[in-house]
N, C-alpha and C. Protein backbone atom coordinates (compact mmCIF):
# COMPACT_ATOMS: atom_id res chain seq x y z
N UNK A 1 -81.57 -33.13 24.69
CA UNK A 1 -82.37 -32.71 23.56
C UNK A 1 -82.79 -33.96 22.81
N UNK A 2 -84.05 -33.98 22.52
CA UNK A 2 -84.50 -35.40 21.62
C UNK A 2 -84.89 -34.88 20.35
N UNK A 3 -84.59 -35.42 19.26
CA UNK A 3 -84.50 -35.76 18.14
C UNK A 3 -85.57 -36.29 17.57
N UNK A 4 -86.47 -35.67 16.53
CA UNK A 4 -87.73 -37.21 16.12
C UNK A 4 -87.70 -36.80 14.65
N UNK A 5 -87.35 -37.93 14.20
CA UNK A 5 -87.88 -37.65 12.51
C UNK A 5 -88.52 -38.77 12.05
N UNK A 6 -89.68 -38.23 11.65
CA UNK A 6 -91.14 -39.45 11.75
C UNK A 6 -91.33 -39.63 10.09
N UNK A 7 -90.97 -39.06 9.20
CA UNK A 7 -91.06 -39.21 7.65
C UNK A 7 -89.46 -39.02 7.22
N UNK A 8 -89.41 -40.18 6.25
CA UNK A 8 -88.01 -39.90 5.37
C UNK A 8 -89.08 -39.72 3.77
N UNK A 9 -88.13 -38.93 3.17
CA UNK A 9 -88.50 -38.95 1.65
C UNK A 9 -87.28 -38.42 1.03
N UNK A 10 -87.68 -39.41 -0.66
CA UNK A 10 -86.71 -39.51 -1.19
C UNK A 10 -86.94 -38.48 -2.96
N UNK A 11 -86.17 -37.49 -2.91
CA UNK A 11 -86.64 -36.30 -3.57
C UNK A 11 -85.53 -36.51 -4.30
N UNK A 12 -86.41 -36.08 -5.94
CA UNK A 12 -85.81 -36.47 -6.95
C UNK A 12 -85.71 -34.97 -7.84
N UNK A 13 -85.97 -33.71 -7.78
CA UNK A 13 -85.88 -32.17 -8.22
C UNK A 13 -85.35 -31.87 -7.02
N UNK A 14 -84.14 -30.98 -7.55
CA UNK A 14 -83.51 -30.39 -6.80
C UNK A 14 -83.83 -29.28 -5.94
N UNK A 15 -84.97 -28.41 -7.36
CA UNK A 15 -85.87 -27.30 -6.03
C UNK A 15 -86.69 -27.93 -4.85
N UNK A 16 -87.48 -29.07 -5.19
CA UNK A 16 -88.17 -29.68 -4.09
C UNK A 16 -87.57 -29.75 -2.91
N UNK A 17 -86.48 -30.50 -3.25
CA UNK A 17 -85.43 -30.85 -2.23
C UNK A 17 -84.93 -29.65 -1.49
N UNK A 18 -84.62 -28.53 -1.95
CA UNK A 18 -84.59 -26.93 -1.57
C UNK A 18 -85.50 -26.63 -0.67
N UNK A 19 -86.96 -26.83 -1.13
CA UNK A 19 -88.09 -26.15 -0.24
C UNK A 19 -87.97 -27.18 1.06
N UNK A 20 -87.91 -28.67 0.49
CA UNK A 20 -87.83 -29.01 1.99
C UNK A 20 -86.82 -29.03 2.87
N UNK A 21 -85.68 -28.48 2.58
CA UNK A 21 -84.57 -28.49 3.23
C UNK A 21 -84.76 -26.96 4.24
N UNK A 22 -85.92 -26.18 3.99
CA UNK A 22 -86.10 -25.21 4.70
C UNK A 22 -87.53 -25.20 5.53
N UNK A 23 -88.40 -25.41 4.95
CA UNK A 23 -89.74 -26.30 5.19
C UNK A 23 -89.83 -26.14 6.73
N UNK A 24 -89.32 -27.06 7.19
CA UNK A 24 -89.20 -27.58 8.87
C UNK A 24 -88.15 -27.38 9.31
N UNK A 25 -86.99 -27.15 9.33
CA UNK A 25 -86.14 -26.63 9.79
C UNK A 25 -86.42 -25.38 10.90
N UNK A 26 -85.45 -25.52 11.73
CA UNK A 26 -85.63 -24.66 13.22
C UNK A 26 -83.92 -24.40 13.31
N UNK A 27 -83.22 -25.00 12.45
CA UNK A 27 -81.80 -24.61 12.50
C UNK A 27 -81.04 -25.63 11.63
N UNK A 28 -79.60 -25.10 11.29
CA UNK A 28 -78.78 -26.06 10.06
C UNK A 28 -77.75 -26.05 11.28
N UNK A 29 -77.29 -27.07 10.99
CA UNK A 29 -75.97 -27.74 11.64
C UNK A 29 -75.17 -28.14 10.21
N UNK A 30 -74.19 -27.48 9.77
CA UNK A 30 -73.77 -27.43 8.20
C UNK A 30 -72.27 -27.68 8.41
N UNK A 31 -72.26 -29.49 8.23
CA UNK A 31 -70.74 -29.96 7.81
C UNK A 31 -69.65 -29.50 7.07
N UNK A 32 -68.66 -29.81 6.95
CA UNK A 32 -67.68 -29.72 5.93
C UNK A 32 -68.39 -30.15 4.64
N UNK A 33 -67.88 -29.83 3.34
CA UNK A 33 -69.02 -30.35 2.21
C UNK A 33 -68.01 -29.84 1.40
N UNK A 34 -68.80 -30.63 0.06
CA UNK A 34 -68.12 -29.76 -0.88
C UNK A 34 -68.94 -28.47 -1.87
N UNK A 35 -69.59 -28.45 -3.00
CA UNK A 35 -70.01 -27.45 -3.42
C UNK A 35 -71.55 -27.69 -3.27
N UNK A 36 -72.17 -28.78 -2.99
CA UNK A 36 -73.46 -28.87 -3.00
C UNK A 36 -73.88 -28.21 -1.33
N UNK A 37 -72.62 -28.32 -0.33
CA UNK A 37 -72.74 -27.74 1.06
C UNK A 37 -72.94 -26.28 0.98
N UNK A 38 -71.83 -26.08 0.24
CA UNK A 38 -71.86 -24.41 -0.11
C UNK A 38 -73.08 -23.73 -0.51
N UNK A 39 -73.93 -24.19 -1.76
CA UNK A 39 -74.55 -24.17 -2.19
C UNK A 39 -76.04 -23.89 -1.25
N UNK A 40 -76.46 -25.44 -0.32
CA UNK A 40 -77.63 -24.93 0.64
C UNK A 40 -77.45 -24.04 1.55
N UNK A 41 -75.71 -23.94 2.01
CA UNK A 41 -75.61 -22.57 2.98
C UNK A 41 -75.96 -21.66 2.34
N UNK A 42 -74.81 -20.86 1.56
CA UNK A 42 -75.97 -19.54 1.28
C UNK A 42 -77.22 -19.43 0.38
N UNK A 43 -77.83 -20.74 0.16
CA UNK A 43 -78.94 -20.37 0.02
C UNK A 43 -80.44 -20.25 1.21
N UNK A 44 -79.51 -20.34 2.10
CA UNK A 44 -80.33 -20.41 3.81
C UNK A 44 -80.22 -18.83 3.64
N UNK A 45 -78.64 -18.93 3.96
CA UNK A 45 -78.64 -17.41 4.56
C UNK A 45 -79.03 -16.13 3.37
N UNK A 46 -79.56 -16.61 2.21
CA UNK A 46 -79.71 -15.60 1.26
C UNK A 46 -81.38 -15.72 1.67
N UNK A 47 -82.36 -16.72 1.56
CA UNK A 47 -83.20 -16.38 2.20
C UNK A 47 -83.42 -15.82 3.37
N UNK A 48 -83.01 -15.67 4.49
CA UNK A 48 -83.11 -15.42 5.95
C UNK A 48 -82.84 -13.44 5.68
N UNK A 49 -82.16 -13.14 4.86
CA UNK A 49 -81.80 -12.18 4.82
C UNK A 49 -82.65 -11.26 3.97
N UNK A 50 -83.52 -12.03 3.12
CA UNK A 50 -84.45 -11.47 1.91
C UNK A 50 -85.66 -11.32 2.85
N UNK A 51 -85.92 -12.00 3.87
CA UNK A 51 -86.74 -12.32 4.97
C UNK A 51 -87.68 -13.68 3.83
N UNK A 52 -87.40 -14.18 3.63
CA UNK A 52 -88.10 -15.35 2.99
C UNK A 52 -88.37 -16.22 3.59
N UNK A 53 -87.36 -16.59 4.63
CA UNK A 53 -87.65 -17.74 5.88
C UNK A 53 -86.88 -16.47 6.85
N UNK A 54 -88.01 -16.87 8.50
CA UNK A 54 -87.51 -16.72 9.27
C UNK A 54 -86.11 -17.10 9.94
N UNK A 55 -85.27 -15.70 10.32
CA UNK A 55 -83.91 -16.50 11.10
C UNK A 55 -83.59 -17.62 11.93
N UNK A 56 -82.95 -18.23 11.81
CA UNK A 56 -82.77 -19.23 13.09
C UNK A 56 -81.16 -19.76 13.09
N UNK A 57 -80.51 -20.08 14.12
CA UNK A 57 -78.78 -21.10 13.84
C UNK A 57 -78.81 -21.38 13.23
N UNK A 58 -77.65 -21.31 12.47
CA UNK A 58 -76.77 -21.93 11.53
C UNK A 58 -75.22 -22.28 11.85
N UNK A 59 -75.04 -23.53 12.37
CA UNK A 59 -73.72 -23.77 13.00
C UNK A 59 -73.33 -24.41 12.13
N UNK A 60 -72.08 -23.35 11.85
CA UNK A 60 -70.99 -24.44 10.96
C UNK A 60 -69.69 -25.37 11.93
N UNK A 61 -69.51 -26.41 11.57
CA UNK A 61 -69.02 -27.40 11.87
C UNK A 61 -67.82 -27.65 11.83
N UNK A 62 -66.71 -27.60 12.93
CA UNK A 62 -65.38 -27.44 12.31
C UNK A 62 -64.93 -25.90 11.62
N UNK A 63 -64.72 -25.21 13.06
CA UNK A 63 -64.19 -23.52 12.41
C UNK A 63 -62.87 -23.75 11.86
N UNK A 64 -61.96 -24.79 11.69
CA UNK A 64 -60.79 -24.55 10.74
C UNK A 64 -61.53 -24.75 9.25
N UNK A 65 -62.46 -25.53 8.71
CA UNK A 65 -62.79 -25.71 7.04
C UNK A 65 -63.66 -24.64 6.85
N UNK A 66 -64.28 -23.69 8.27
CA UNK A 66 -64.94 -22.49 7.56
C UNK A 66 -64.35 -21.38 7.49
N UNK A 67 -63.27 -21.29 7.75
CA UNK A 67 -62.17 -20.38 8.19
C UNK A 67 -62.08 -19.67 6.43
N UNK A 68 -61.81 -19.95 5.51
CA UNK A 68 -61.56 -19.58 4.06
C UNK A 68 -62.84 -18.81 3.79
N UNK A 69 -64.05 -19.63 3.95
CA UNK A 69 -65.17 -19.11 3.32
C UNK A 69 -65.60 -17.86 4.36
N UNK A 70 -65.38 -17.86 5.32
CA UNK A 70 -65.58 -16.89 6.44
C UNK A 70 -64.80 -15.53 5.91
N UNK A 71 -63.35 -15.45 5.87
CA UNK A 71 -62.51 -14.33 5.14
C UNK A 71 -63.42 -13.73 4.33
N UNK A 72 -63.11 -14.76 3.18
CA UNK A 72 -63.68 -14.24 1.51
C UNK A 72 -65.07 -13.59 1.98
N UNK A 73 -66.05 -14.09 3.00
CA UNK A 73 -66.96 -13.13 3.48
C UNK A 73 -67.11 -12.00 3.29
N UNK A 74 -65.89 -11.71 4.62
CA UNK A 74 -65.70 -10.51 5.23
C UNK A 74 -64.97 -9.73 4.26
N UNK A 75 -64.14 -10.21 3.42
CA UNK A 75 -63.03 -9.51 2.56
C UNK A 75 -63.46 -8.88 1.17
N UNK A 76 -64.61 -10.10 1.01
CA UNK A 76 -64.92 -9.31 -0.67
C UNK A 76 -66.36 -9.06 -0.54
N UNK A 77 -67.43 -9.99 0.23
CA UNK A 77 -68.55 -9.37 -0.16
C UNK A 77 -68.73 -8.52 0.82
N UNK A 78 -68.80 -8.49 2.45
CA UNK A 78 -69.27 -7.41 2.65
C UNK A 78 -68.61 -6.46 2.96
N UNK A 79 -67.39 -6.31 2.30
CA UNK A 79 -66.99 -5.05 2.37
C UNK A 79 -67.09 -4.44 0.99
N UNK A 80 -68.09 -4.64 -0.03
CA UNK A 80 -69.05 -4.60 -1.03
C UNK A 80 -70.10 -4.29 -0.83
N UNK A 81 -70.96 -4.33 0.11
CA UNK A 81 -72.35 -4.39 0.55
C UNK A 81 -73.23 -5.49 -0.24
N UNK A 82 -72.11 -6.61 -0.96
CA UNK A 82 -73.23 -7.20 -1.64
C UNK A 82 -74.32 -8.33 -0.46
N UNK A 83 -73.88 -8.49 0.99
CA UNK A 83 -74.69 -8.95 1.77
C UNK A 83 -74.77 -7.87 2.99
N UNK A 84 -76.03 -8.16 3.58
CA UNK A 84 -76.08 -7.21 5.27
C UNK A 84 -75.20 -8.03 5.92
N UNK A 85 -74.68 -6.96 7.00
CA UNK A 85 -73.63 -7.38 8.13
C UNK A 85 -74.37 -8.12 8.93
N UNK A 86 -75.85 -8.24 8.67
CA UNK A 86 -76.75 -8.84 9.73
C UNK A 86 -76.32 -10.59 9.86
N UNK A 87 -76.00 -10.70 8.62
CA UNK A 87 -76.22 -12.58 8.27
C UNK A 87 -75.18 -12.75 9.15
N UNK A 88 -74.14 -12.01 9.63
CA UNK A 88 -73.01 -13.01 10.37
C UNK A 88 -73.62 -13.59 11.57
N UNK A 89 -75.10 -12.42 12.25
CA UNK A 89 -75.38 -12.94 13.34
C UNK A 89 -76.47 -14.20 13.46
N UNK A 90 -76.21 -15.01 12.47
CA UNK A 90 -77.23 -16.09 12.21
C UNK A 90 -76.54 -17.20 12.69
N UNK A 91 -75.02 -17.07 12.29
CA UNK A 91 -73.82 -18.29 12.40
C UNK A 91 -73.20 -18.03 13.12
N UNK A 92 -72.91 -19.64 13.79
CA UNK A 92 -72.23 -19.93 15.56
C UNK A 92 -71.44 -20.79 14.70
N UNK A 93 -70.57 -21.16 15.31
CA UNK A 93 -69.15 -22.08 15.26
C UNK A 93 -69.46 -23.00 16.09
N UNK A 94 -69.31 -24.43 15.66
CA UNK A 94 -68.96 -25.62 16.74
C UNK A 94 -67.53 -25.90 16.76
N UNK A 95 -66.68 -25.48 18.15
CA UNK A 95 -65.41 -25.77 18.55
C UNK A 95 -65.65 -26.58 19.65
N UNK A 96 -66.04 -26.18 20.66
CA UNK A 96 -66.13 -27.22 21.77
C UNK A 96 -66.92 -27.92 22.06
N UNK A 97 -67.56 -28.81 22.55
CA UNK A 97 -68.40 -29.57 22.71
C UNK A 97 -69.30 -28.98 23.78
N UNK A 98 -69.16 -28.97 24.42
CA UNK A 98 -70.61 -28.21 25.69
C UNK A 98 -70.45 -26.69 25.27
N UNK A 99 -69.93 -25.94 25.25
CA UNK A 99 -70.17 -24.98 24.96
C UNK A 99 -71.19 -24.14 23.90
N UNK A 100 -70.88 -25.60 22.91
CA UNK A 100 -71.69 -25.27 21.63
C UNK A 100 -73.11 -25.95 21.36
N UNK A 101 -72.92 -27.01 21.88
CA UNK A 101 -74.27 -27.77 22.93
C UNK A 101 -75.12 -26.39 23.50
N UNK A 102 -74.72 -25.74 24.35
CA UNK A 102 -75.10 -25.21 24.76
C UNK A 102 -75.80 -23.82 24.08
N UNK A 103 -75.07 -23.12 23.53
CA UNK A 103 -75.79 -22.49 22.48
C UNK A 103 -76.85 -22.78 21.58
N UNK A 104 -76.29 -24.45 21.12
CA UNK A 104 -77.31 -24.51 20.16
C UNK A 104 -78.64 -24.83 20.94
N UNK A 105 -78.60 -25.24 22.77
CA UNK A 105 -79.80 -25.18 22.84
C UNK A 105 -80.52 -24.01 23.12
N UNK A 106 -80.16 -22.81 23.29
CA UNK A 106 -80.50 -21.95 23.95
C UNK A 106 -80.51 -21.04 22.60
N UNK A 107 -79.94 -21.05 21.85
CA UNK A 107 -80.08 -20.36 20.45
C UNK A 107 -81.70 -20.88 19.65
N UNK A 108 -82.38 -21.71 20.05
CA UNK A 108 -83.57 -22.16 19.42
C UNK A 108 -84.53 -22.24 20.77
């Protein structure tokens, strides 16, 4: 898979930085982080679900640090209905290395 990123820019409003963080995107590959991580995740998956942006992967990185936020998911909101059961099928887990390679190419 090749990689090209032909413009860097350096964004100084945080909404800007929002729109383009969805803009061009074809999928998130979403590290460990701290609240600013949290933060662009569900605001992916709160659009994707409003239909605001089209679906696409969202692999979180390291299933032991998503392991907490994953529960509290399942435990308080949607067994609330405050999200569709749909958003889980947006997010893949990276555990193994080819395996998840592999998804992520075939998932886009």
């Amino acid at each position: 898979m090749q990689c090209i990123c032909n413009q860097i820019s350096h964004l100084q409003a945080l909404f800007v930085r929002k729109v383009m963080l969805v803009k061009y995107a074809i999928a998130f590959v979403i590290m460990p982080g701290g609240m600013g991580t949290m933060d662009e995740l569900t605001e992916v998956l709160t659009l994707m679900q409003t239909h605001k942006i089209k679906p696409f992967p969202v692999i979180l990185y390291d299933s032991k640090f998503w392991k907490g936020f994953l529960e509290w998911m399942r435990g308080s909101v949607l067994t609330r209905d405050y999200v569709s059961e749909k958003i889980s099928i947006y997010c893949g887990f990276a555990m193994t290395n080819q395996r998840d390679r592999n998804w992520f190419r075939n998932g886009i």
